[in-house]
C-alpha atoms as a PDB file:
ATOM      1  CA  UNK A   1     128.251  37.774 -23.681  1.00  0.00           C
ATOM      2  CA  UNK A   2     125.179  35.594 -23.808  1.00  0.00           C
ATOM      3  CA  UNK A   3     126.892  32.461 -23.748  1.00  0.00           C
ATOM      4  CA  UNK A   4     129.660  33.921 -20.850  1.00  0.00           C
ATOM      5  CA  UNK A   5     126.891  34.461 -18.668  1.00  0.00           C
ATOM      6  CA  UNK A   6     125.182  30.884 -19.556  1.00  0.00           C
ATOM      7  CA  UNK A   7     127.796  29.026 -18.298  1.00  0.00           C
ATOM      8  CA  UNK A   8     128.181  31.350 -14.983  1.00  0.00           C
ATOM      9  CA  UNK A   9     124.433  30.081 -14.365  1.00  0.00           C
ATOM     10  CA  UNK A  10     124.982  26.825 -15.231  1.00  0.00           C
ATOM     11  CA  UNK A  11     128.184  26.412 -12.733  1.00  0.00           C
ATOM     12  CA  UNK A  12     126.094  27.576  -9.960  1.00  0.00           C
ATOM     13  CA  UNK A  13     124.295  25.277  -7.411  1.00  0.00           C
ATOM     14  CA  UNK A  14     120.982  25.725  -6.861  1.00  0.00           C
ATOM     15  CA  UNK A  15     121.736  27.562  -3.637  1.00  0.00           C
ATOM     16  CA  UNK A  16     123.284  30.062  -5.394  1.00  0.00           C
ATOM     17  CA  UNK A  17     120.957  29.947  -8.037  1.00  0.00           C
ATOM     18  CA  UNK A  18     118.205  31.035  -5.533  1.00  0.00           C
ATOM     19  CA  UNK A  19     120.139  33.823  -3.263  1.00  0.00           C
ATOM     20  CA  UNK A  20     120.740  35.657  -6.547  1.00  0.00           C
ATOM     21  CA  UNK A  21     117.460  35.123  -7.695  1.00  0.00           C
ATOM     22  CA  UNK A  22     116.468  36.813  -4.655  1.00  0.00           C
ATOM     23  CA  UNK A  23     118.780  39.686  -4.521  1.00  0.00           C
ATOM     24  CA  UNK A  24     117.808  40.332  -7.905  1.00  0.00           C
ATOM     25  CA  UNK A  25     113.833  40.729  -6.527  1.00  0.00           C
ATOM     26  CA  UNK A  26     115.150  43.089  -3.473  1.00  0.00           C
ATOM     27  CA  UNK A  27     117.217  45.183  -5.892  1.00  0.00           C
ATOM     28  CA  UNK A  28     114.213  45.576  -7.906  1.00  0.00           C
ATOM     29  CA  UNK A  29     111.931  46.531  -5.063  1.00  0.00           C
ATOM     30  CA  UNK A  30     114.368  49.214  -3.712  1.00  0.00           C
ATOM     31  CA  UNK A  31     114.296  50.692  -7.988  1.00  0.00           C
ATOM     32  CA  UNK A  32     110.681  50.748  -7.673  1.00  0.00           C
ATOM     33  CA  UNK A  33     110.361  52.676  -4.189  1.00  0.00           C
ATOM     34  CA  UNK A  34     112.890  55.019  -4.763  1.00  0.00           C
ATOM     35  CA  UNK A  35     111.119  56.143  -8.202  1.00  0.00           C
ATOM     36  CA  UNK A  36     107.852  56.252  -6.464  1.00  0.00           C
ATOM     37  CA  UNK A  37     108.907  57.335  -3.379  1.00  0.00           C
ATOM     38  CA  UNK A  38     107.443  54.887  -1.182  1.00  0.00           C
ATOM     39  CA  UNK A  39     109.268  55.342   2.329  1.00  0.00           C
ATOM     40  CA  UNK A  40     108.851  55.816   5.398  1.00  0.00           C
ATOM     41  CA  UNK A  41     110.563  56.234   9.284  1.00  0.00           C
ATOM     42  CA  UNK A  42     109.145  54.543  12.037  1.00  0.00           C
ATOM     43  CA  UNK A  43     110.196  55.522  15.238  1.00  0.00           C
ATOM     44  CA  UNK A  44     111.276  54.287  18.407  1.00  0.00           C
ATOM     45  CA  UNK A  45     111.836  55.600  21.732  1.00  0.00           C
ATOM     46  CA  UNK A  46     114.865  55.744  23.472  1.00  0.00           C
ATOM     47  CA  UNK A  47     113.933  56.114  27.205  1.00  0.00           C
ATOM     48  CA  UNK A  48     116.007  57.450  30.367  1.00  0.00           C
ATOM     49  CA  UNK A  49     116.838  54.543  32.618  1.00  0.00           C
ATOM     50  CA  UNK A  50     116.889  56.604  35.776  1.00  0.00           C
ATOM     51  CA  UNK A  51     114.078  59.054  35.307  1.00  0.00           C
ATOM     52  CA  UNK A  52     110.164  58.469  36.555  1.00  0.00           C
ATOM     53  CA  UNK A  53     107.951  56.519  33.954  1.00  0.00           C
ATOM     54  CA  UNK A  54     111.016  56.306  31.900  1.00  0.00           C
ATOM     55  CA  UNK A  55     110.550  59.364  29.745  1.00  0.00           C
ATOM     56  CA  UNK A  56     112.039  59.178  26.347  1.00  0.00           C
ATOM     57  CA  UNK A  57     115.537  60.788  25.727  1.00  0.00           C
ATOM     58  CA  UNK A  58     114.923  60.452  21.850  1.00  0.00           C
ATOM     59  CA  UNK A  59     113.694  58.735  19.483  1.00  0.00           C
ATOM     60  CA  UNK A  60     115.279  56.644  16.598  1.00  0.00           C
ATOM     61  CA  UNK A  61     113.690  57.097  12.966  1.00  0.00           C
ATOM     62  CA  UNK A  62     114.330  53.570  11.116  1.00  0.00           C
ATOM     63  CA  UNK A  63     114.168  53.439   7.344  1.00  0.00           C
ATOM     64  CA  UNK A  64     111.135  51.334   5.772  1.00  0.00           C
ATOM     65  CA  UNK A  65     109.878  50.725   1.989  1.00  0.00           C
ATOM     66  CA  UNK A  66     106.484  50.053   1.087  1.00  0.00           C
ATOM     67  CA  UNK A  67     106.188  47.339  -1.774  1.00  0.00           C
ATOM     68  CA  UNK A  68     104.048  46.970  -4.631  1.00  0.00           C
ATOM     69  CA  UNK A  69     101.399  46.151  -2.348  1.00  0.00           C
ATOM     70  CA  UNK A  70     101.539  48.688   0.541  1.00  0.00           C
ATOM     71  CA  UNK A  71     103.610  46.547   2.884  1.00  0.00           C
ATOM     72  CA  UNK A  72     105.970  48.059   5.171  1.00  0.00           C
ATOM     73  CA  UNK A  73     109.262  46.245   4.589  1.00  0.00           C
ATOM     74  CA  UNK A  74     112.126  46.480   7.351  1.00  0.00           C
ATOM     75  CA  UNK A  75     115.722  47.636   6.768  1.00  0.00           C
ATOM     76  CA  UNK A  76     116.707  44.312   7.446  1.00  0.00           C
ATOM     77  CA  UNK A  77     115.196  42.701   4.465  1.00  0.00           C
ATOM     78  CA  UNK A  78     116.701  44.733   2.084  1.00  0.00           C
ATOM     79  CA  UNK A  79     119.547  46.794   3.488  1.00  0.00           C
ATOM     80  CA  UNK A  80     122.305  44.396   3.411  1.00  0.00           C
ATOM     81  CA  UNK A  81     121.962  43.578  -0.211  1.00  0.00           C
ATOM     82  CA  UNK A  82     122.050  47.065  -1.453  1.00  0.00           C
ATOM     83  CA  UNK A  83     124.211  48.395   1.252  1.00  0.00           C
ATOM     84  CA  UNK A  84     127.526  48.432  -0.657  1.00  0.00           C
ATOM     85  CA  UNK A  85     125.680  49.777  -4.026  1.00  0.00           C
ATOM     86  CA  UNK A  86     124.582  53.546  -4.932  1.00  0.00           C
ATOM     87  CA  UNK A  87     121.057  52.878  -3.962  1.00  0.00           C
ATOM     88  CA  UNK A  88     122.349  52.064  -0.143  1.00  0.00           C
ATOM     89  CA  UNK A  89     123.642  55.821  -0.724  1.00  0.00           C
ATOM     90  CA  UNK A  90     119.746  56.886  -1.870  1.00  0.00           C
ATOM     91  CA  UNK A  91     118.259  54.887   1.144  1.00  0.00           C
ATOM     92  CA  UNK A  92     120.693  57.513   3.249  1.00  0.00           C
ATOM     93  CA  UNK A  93     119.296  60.303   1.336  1.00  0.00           C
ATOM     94  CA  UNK A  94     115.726  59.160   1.747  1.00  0.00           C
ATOM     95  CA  UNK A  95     116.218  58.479   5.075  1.00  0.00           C
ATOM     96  CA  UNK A  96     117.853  61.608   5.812  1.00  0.00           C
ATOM     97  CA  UNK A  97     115.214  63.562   4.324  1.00  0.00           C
ATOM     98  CA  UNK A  98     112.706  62.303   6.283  1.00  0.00           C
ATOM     99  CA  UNK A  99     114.486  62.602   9.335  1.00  0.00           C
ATOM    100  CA  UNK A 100     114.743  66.356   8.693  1.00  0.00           C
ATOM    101  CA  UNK A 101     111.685  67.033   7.767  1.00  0.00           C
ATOM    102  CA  UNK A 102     110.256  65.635  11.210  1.00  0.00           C
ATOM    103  CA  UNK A 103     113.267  67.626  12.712  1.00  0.00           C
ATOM    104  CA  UNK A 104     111.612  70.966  10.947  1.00  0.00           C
ATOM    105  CA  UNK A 105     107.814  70.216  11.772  1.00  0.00           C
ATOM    106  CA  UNK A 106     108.253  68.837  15.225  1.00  0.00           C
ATOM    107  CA  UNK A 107     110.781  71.582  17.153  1.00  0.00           C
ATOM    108  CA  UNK A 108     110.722  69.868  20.033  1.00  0.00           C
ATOM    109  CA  UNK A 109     111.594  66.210  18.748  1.00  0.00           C
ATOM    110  CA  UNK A 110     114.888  65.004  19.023  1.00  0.00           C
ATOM    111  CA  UNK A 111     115.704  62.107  16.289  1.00  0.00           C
ATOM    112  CA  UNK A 112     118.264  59.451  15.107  1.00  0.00           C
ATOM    113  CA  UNK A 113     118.577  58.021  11.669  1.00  0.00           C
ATOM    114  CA  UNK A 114     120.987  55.301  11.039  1.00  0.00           C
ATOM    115  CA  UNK A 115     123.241  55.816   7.792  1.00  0.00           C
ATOM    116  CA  UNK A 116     126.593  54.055   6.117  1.00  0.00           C
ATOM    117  CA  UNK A 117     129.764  55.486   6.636  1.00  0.00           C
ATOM    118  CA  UNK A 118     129.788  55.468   2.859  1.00  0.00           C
ATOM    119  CA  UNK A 119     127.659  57.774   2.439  1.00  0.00           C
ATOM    120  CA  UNK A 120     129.669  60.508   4.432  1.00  0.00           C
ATOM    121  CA  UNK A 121     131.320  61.254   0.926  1.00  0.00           C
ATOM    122  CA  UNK A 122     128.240  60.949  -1.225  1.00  0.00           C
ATOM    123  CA  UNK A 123     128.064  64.466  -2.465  1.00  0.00           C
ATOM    124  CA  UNK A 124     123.982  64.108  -2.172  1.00  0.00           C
ATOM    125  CA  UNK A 125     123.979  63.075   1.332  1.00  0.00           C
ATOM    126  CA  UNK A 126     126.328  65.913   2.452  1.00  0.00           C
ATOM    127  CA  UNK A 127     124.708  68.669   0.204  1.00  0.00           C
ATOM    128  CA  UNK A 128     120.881  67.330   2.066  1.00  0.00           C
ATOM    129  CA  UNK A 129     122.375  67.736   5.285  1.00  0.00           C
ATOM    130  CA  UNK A 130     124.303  71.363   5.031  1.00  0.00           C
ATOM    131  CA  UNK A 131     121.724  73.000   3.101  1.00  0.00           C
ATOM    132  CA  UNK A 132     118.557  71.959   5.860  1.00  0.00           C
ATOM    133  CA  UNK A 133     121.169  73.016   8.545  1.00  0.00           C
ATOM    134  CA  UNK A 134     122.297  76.246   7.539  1.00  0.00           C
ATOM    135  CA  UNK A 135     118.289  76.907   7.049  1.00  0.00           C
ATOM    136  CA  UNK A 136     117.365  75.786  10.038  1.00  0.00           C
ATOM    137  CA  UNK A 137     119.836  77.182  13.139  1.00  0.00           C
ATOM    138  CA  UNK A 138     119.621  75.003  15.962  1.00  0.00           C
ATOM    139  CA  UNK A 139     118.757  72.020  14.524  1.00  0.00           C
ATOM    140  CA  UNK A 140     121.695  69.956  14.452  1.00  0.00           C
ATOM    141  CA  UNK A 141     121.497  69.678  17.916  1.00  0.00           C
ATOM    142  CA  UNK A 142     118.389  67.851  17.980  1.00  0.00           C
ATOM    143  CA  UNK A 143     119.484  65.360  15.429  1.00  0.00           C
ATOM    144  CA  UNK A 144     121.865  62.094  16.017  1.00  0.00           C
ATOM    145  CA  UNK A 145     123.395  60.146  13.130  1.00  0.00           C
ATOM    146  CA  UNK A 146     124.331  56.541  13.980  1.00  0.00           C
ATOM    147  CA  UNK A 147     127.000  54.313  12.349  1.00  0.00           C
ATOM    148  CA  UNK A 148     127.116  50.642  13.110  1.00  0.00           C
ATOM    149  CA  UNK A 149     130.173  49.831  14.239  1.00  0.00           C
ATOM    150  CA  UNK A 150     131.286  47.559  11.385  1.00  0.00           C
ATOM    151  CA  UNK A 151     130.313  50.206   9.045  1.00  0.00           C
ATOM    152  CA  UNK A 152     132.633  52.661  10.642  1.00  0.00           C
ATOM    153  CA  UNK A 153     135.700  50.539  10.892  1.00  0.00           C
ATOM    154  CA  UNK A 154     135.589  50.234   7.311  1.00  0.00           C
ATOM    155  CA  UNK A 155     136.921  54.138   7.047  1.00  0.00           C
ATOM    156  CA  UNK A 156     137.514  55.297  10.128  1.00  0.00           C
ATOM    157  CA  UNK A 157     139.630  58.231   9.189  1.00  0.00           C
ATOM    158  CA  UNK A 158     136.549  59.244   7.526  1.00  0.00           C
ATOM    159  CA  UNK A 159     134.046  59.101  10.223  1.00  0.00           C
ATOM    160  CA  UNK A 160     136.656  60.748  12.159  1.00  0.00           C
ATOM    161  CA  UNK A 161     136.945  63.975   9.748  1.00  0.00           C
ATOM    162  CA  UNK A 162     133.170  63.695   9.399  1.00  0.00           C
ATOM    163  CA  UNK A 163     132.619  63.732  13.152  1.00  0.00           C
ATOM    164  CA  UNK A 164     135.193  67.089  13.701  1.00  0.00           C
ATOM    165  CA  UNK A 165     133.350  68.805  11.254  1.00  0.00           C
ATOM    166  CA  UNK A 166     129.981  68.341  12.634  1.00  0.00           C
ATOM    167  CA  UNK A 167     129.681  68.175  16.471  1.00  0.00           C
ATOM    168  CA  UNK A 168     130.806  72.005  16.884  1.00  0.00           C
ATOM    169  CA  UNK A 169     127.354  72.141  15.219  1.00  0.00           C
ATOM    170  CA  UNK A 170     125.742  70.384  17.841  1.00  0.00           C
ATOM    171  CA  UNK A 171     125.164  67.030  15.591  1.00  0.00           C
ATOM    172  CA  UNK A 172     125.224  63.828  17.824  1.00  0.00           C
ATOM    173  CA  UNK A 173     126.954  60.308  16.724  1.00  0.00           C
ATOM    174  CA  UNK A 174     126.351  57.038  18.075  1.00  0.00           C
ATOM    175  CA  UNK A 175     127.715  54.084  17.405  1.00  0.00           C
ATOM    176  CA  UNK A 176     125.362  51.198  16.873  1.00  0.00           C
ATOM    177  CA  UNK A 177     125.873  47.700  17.761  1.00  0.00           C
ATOM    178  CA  UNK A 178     129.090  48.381  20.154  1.00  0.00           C
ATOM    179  CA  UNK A 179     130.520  45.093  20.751  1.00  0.00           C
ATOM    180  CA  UNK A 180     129.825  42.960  18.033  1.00  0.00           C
ATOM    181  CA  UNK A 181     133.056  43.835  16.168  1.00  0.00           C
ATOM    182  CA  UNK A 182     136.875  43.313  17.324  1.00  0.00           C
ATOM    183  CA  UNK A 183     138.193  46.564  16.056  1.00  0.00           C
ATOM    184  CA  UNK A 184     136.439  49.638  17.678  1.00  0.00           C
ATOM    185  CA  UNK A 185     138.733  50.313  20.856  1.00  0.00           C
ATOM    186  CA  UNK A 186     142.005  51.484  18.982  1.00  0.00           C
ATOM    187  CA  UNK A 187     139.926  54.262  17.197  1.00  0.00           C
ATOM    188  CA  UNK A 188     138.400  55.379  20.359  1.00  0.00           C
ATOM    189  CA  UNK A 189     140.516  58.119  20.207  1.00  0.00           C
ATOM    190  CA  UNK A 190     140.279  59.622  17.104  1.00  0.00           C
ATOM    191  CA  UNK A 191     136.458  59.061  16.984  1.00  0.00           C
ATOM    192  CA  UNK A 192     134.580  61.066  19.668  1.00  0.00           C
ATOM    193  CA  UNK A 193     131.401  59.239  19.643  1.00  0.00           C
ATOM    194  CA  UNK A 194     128.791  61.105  21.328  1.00  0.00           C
ATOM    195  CA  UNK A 195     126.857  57.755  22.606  1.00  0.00           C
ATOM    196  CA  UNK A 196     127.427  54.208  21.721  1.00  0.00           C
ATOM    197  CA  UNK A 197     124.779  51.781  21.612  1.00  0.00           C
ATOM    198  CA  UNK A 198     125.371  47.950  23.215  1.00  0.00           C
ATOM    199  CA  UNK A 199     124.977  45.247  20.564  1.00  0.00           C
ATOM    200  CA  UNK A 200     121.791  43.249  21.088  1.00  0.00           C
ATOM    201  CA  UNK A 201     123.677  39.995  21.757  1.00  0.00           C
ATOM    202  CA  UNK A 202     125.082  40.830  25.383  1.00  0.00           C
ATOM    203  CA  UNK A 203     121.326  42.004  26.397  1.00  0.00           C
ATOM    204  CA  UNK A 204     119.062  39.345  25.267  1.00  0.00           C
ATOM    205  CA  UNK A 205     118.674  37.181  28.324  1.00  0.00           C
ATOM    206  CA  UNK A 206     120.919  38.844  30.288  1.00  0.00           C
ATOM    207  CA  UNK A 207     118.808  38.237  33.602  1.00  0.00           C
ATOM    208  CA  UNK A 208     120.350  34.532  33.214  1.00  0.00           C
ATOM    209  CA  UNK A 209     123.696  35.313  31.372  1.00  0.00           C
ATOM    210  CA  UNK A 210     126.259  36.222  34.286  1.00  0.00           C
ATOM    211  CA  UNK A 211     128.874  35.970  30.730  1.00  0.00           C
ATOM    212  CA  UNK A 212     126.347  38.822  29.672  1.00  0.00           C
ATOM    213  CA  UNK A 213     125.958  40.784  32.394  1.00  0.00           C
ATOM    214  CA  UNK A 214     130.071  40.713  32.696  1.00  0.00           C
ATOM    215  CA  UNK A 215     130.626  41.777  28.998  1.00  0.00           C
ATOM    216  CA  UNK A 216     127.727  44.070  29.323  1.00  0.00           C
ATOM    217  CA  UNK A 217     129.622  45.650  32.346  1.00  0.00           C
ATOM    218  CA  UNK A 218     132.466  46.071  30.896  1.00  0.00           C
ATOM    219  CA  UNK A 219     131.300  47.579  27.541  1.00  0.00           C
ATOM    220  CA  UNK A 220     129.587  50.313  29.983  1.00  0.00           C
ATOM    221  CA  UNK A 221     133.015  51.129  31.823  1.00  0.00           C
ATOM    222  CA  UNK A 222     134.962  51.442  28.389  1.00  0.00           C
ATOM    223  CA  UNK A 223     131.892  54.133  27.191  1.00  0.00           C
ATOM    224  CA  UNK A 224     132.355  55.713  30.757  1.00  0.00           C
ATOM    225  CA  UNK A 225     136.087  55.978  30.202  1.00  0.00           C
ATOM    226  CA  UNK A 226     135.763  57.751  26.959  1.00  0.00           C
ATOM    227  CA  UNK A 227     132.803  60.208  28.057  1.00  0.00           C
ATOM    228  CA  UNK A 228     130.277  58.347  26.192  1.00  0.00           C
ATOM    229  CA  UNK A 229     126.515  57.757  26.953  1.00  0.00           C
ATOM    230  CA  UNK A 230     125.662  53.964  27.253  1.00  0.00           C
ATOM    231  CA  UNK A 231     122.292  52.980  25.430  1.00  0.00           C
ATOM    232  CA  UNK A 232     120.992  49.260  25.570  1.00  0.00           C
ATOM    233  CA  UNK A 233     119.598  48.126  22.795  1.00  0.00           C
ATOM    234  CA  UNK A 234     116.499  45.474  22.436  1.00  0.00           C
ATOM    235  CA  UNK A 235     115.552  44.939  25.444  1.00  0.00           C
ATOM    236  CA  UNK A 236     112.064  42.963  25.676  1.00  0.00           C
ATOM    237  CA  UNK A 237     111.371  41.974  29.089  1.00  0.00           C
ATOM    238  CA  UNK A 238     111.557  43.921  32.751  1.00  0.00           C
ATOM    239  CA  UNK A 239     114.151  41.399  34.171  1.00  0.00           C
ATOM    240  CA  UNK A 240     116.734  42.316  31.301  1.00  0.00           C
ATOM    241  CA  UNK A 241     115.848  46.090  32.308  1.00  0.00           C
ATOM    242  CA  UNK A 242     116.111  45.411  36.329  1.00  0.00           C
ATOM    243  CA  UNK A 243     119.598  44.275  35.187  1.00  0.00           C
ATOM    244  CA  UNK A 244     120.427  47.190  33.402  1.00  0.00           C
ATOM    245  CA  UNK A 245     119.446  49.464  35.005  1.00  0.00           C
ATOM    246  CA  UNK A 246     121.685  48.160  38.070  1.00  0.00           C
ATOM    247  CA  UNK A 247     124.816  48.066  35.580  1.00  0.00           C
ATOM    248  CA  UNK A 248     124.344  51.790  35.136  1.00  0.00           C
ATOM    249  CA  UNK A 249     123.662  51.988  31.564  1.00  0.00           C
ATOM    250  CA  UNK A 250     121.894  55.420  31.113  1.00  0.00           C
ATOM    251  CA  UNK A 251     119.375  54.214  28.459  1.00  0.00           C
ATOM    252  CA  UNK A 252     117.336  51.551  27.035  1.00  0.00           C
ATOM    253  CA  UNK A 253     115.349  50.853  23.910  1.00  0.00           C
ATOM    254  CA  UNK A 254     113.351  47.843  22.966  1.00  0.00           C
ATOM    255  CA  UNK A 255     109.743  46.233  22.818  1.00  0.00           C
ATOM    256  CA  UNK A 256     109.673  46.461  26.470  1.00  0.00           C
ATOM    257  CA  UNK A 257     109.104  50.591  26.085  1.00  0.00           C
ATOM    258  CA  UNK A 258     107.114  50.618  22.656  1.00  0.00           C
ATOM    259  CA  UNK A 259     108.135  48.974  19.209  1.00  0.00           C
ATOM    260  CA  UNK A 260     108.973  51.336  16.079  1.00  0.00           C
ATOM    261  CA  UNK A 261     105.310  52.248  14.860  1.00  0.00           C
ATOM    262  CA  UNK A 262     105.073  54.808  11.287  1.00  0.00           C
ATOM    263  CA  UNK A 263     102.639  56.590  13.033  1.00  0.00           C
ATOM    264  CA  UNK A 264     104.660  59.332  15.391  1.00  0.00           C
ATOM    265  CA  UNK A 265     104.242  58.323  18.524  1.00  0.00           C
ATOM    266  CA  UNK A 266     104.047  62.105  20.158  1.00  0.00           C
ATOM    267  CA  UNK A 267     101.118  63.100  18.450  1.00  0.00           C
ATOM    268  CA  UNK A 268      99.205  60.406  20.632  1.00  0.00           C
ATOM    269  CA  UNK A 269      96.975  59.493  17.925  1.00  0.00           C
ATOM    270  CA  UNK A 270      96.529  55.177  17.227  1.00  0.00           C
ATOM    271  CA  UNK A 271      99.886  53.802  16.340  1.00  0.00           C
ATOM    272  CA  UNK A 272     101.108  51.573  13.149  1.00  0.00           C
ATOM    273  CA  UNK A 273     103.187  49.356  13.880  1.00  0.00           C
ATOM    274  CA  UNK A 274     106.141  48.864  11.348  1.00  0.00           C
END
């Protein structure tokens, strides 16, 4: 065994070398929060493109870890390399966890929390989520699970079943980063998403993209066909809003409004960012 896995690190270029070396490290930072429980959701609003001040509709709870060392570490920089593993599956359940609990303390708060499709049949996830519903009544309909996109054309059928089961309870979906993959629109019909969410790339400088503001367009009319609610993600800068806003897309959510910040941001006390 020793000697197999010898030569696999001798064949490998340094490159390659180095990306496992560092996957390795993220693995082993994920082990270490998840035994000491070291997360935590910041949240960020989602605000009504139409209404006065531009209240927020709801607000998306992101997943962080805290290292050895008390930073806050981003889903991006560790997500994708434990995505396809169990812990990906514990994130969800961390992250779900949280999510309720806000949901329970904070009646009024409606919240989003992002999770794999591969988790819908992780008998952990499910059991979290039925057992803090059927204690709570009502409180599915204050909560909104999004799927990216690519995520949720690996098992469609899935998300589909999922979905039938739990929208008679009043739980939202949303489908995150609409656009960025090629196979969404033939399962439009057999998965109802509640809201779908317009990948970042056709709003970034779309005050000076007429290619954007075209795409954008017609990524709002599709959602309009199907009866879904149009939300526009990072935008950073009141011309990219002006723009939106004209295209008709009903919300918006980006460092324009507020960034995510562990500190909830309705309790008005000094934010964290995160």
């Amino acid at each position: 065994m020793f000697v197999a896995e010898q030569a696999d690190l001798e064949d490998q270029s340094p490159l390659d070398h180095a990306l496992a070396e560092r996957d390795r490290g993220v693995v082993a930072m994920v082990r270490q929060a998840i035994d000491h429980q070291r997360f935590r959701l910041a949240y960020q609003p989602v605000v009504r493109t139409q209404t006065p001040q531009r209240r927020p509709a709801y607000y998306e709870g992101l997943i962080r870890i805290l290292d050895g060392t008390g930073r806050i570490i981003p889903a991006r920089d560790f997500m994708a390399t434990v995505e396809t593993q169990e812990l990906g599956r514990r994130i969800d359940c961390m992250a779900l966890d949280l999510a309720l609990g806000a949901l329970k303390q904070y009646p009024n708060l409606r919240l989003a929390v992002n999770l794999s499709a591969r988790s819908l049949g992780f008998p952990g996830w499910t059991r979290r989520l039925e057992r803090a519903l059927g204690a709570t009544p009502g409180m599915g309909e204050r909560l909104i699970l999004e799927i990216s996109e690519d995520s949720a054309m690996t098992m469609p059928d899935m998300v589909a079943v999922f979905m039938e089961e739990w929208q008679p309870q009043g739980v939202a979906f949303a489908l995150d980063n609409f656009g960025a993959g090629y196979t969404a629109f033939r399962h439009f019909r057999e998965c109802f998403f509640d809201m779908v969410k317009i990948d970042p790339q056709f709003i970034r400088g779309i005050h000076e993209s007429s290619e954007n503001q075209v795409l954008c367009a017609a990524l709002i009319s599709v959602a309009r066909h199907f009866e879904m609610f149009t939300i526009a993600e990072a935008v950073e800068n009141a011309q990219e809003a002006a723009v939106l806003t004209e295209l008709g897309v009903d919300c918006m959510q980006g460092y324009l409004f507020a960034g995510p910040s562990t500190q909830p941001p309705w309790m008005g006390r000094k934010r964290r960012s995160g």
